[in-house]
N, C-alpha and C. Protein backbone atom coordinates (compact mmCIF):
# COMPACT_ATOMS: atom_id res chain seq x y z
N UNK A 1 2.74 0.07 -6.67
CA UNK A 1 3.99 -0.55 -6.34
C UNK A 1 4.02 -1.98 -6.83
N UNK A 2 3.02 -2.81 -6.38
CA UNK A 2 3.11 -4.07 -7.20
C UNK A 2 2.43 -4.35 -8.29
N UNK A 3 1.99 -3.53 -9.05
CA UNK A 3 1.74 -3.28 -10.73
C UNK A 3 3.22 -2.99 -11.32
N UNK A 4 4.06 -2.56 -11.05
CA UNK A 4 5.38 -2.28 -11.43
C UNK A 4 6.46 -3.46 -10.97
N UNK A 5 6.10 -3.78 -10.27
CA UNK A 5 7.39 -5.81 -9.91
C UNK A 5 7.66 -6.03 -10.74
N UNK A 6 6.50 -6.85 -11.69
CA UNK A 6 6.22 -7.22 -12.72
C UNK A 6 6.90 -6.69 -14.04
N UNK A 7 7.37 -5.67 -13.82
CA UNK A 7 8.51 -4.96 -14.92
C UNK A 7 10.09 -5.32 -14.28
N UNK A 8 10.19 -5.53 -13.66
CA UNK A 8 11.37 -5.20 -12.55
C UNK A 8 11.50 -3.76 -11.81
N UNK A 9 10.72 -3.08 -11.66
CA UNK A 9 10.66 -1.71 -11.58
C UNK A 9 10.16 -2.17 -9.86
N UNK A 10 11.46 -1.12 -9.00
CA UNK A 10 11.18 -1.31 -7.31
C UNK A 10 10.63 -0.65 -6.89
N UNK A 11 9.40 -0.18 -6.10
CA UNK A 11 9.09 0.76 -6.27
C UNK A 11 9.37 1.67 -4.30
N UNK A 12 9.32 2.44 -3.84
CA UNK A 12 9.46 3.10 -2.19
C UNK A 12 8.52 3.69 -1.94
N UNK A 13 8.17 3.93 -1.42
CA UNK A 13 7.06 5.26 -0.75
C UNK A 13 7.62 5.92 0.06
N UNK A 14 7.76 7.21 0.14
CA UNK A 14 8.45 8.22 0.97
C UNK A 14 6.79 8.72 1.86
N UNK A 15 6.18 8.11 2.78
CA UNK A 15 5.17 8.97 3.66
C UNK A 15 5.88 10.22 4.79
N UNK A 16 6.13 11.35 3.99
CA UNK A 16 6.72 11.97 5.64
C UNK A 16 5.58 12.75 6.37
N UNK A 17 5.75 13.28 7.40
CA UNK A 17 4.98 13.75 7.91
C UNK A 17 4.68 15.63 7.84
N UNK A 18 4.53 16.20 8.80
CA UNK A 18 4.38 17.72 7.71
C UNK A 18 5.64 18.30 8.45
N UNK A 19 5.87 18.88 6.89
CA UNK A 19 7.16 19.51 7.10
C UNK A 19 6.95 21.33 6.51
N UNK A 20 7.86 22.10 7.27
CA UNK A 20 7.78 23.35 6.25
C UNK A 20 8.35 23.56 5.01
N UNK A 21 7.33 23.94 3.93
CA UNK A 21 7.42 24.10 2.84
C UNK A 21 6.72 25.00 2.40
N UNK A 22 6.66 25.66 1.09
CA UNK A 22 6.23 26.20 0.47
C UNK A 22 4.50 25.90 0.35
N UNK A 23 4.46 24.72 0.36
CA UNK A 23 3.34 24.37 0.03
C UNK A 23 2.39 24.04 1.34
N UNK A 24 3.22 23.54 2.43
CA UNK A 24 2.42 24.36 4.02
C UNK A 24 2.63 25.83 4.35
N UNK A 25 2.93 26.49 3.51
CA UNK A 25 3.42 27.99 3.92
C UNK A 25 1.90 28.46 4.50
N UNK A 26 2.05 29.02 5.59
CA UNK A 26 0.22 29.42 6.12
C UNK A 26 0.14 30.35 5.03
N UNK A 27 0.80 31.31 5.15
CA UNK A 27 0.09 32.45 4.19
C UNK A 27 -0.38 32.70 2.80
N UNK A 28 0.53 31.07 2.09
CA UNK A 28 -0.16 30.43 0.92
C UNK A 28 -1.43 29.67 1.23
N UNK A 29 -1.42 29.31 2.58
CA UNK A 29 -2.55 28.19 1.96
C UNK A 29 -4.06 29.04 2.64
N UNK A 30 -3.52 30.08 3.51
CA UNK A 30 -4.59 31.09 4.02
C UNK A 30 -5.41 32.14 2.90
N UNK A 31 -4.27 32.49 1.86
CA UNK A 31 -4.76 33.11 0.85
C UNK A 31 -5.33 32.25 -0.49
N UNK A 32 -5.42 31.00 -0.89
CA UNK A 32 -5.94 30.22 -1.32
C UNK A 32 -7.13 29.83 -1.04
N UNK A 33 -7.20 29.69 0.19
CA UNK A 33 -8.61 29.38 1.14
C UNK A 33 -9.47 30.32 1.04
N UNK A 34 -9.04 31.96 1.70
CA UNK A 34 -9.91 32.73 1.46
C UNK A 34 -10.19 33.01 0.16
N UNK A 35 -9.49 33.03 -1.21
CA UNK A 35 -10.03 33.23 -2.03
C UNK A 35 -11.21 32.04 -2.50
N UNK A 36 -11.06 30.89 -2.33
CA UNK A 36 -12.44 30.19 -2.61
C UNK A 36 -13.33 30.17 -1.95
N UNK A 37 -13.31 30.75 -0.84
CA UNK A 37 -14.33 30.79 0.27
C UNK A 37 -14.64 32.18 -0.39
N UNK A 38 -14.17 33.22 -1.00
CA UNK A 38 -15.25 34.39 -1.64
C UNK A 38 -15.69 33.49 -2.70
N UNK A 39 -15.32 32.91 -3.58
CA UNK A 39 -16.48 32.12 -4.73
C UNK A 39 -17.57 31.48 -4.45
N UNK A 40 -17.32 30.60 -3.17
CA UNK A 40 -18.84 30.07 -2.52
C UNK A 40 -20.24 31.11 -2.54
N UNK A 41 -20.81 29.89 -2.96
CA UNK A 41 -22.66 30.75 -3.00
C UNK A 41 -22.29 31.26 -1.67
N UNK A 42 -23.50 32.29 -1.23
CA UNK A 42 -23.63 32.76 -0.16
C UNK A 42 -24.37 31.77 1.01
N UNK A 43 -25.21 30.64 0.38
CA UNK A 43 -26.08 29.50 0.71
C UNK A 43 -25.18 28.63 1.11
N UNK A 44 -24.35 28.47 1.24
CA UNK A 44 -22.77 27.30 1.80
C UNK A 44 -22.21 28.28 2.05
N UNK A 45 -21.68 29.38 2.05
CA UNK A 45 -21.09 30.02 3.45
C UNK A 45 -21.81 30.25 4.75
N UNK A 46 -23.30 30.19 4.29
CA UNK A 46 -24.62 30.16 5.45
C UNK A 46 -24.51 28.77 6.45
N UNK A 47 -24.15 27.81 5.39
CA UNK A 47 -24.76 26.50 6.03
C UNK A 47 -23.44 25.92 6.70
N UNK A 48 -22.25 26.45 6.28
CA UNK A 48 -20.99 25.95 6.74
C UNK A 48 -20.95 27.10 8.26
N UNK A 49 -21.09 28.57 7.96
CA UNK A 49 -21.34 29.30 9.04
C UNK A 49 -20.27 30.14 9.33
N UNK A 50 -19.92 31.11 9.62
CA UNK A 50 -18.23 32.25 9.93
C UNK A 50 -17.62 31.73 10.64
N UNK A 51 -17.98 30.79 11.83
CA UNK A 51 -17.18 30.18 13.02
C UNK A 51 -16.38 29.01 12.53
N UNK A 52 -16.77 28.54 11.17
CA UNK A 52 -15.73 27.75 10.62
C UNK A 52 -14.62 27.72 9.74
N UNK A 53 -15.01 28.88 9.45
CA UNK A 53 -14.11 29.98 8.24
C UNK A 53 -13.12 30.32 9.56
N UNK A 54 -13.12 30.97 10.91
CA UNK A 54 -12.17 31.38 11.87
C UNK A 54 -11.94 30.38 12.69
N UNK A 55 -12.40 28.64 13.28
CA UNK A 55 -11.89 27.87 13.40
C UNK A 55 -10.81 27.11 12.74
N UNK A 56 -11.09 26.81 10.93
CA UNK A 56 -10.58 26.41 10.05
C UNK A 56 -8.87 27.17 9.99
N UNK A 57 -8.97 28.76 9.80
CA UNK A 57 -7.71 29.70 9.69
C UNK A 57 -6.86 29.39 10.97
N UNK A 58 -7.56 29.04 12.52
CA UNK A 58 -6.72 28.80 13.47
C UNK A 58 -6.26 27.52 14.14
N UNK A 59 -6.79 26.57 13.06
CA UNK A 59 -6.08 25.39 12.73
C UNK A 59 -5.11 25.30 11.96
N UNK A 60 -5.38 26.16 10.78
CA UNK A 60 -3.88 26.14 10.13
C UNK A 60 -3.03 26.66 10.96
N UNK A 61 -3.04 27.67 11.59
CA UNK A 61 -1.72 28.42 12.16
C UNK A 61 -1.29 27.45 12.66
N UNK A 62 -1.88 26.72 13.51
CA UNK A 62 -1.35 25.96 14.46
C UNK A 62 -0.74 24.57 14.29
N UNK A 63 -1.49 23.88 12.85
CA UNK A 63 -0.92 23.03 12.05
C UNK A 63 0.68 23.82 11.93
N UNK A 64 1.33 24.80 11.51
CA UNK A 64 2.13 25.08 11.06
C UNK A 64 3.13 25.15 12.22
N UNK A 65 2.92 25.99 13.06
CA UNK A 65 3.89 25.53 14.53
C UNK A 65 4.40 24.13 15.06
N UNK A 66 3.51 23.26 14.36
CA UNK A 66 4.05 21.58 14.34
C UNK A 66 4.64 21.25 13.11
N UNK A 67 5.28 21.97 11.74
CA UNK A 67 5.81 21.64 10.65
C UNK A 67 7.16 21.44 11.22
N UNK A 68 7.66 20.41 11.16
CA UNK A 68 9.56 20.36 11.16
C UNK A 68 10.12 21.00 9.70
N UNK A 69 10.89 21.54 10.33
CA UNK A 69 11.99 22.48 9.67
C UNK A 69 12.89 21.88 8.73
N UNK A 70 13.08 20.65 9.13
CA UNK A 70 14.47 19.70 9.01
C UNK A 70 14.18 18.79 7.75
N UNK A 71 14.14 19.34 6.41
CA UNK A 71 13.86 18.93 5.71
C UNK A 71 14.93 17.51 4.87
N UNK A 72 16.24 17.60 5.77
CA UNK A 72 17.03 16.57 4.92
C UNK A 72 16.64 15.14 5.76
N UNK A 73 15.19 15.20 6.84
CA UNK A 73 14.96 13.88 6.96
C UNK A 73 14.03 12.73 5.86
N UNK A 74 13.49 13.95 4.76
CA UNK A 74 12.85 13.51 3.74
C UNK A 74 13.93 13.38 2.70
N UNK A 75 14.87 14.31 2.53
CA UNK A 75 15.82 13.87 1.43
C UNK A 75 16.67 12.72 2.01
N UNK A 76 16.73 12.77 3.28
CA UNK A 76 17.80 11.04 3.33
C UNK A 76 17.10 10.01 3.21
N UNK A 77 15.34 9.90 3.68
CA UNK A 77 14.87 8.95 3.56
C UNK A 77 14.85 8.47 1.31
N UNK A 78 14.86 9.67 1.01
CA UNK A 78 15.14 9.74 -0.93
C UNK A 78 16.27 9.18 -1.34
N UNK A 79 17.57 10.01 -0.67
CA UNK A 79 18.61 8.61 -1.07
C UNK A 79 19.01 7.80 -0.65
N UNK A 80 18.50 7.64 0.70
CA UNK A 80 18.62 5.90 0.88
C UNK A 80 17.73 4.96 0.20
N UNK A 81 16.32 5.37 -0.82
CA UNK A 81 15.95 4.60 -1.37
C UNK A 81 16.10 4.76 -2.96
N UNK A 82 16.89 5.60 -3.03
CA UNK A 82 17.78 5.53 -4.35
C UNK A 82 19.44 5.03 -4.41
N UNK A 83 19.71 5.11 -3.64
CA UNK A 83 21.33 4.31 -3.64
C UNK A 83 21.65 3.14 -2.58
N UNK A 84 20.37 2.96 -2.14
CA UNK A 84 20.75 1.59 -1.31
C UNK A 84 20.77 -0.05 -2.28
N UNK A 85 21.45 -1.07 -1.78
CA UNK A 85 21.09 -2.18 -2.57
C UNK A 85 19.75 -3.06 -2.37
N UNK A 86 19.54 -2.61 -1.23
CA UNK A 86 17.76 -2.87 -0.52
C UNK A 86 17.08 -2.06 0.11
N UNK A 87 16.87 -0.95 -0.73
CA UNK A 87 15.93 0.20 0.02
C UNK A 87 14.41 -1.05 0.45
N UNK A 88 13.86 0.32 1.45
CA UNK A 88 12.66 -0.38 2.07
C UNK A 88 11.69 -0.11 1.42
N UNK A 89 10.70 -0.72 1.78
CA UNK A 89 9.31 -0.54 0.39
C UNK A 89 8.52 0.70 1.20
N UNK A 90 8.78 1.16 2.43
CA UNK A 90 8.13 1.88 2.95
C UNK A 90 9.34 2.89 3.55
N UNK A 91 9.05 4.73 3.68
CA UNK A 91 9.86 5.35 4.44
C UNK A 91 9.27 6.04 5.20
N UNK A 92 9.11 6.62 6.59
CA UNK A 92 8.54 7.26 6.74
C UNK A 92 9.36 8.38 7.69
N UNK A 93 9.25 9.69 7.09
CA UNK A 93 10.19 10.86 7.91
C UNK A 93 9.29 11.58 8.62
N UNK A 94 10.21 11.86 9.89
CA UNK A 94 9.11 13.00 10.67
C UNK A 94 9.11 12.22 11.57
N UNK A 95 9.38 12.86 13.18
CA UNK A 95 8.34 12.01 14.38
C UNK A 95 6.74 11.95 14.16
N UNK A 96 6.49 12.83 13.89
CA UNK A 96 4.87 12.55 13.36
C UNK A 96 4.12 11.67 12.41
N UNK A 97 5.27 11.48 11.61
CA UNK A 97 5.02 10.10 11.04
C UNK A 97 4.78 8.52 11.02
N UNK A 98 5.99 8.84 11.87
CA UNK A 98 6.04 7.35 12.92
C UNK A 98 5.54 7.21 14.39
N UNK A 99 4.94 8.18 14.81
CA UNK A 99 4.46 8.52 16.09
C UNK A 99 3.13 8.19 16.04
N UNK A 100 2.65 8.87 14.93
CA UNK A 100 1.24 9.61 15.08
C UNK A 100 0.46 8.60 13.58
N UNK A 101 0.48 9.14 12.33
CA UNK A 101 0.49 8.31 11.54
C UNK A 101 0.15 7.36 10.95
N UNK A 102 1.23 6.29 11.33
CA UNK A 102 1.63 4.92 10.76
C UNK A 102 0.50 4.11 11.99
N UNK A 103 0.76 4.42 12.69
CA UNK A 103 -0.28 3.89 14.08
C UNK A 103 -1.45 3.65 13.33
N UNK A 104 -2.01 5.18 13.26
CA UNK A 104 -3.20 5.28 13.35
C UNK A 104 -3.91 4.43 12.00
N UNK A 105 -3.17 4.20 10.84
CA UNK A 105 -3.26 3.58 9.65
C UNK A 105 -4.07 2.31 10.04
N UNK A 106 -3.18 1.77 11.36
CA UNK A 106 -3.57 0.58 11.98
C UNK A 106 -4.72 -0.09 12.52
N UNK A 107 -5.27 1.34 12.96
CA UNK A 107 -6.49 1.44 14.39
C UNK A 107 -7.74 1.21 13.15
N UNK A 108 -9.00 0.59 14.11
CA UNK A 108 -9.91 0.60 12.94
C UNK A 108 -10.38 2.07 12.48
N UNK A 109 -11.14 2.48 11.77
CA UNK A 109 -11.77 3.46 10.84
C UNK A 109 -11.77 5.11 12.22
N UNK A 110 -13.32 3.75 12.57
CA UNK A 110 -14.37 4.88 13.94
C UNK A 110 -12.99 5.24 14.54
N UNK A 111 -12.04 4.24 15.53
CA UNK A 111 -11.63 4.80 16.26
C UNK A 111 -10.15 6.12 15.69
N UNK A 112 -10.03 5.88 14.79
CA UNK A 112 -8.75 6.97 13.59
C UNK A 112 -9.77 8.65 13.29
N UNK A 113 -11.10 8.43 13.44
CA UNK A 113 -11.90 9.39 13.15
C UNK A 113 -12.24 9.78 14.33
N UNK A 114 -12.12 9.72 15.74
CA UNK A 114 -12.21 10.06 16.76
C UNK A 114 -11.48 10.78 17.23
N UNK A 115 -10.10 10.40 16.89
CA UNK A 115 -8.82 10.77 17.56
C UNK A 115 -8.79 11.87 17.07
């Protein structure tokens, strides 16, 4: 962002938080997973262990039951920083974004790795 000032070039950041998409789709990212988890040596599926392979899958599900639906809070945060006369240098969509997030950005390291 401020490598580009220097051109006149403005730059935004859209951080939203997770939303449903294609690209959180569980059953894309479940079938992606399991297929690299068959390429793993058998020696790192040992040392990682099965209980993390079926912890890991029931985190996603559950990641996904918290995706908002409401995807035009990322497209308004897009054109308000394309057609405003002072978009903000920062956007952030999603209660989870600004809830959860932006906070934690704040907190030192240990305590963001705890939570």
């Amino acid at each position: 962002r401020l490598e580009m000032r220097s051109f006149g070039v403005k730059v935004s950041m859209i951080e939203p938080g997770y939303f449903k998409t294609v690209i959180t789709s569980t059953e894309n990212l479940e079938k992606n997973f399991l297929s690299l988890w068959e390429k793993v040596p058998e020696e790192t599926k040992a040392s990682y262990g099965e209980n993390y392979l079926k912890e890991f899958l029931l985190a996603l599900r559950k990641m996904q039951k918290r995706c908002n639906s409401n995807l035009t809070l990322v497209t308004g945060c897009m054109e308000h920083a394309l057609t405003s006369c002072y978009p903000r240098t920062r956007y952030s969509a999603g209660w989870d974004a600004k809830l959860l997030y932006i906070p934690l950005s704040y907190l030192p390291s240990a305590l963001t790795d705890t939570i």
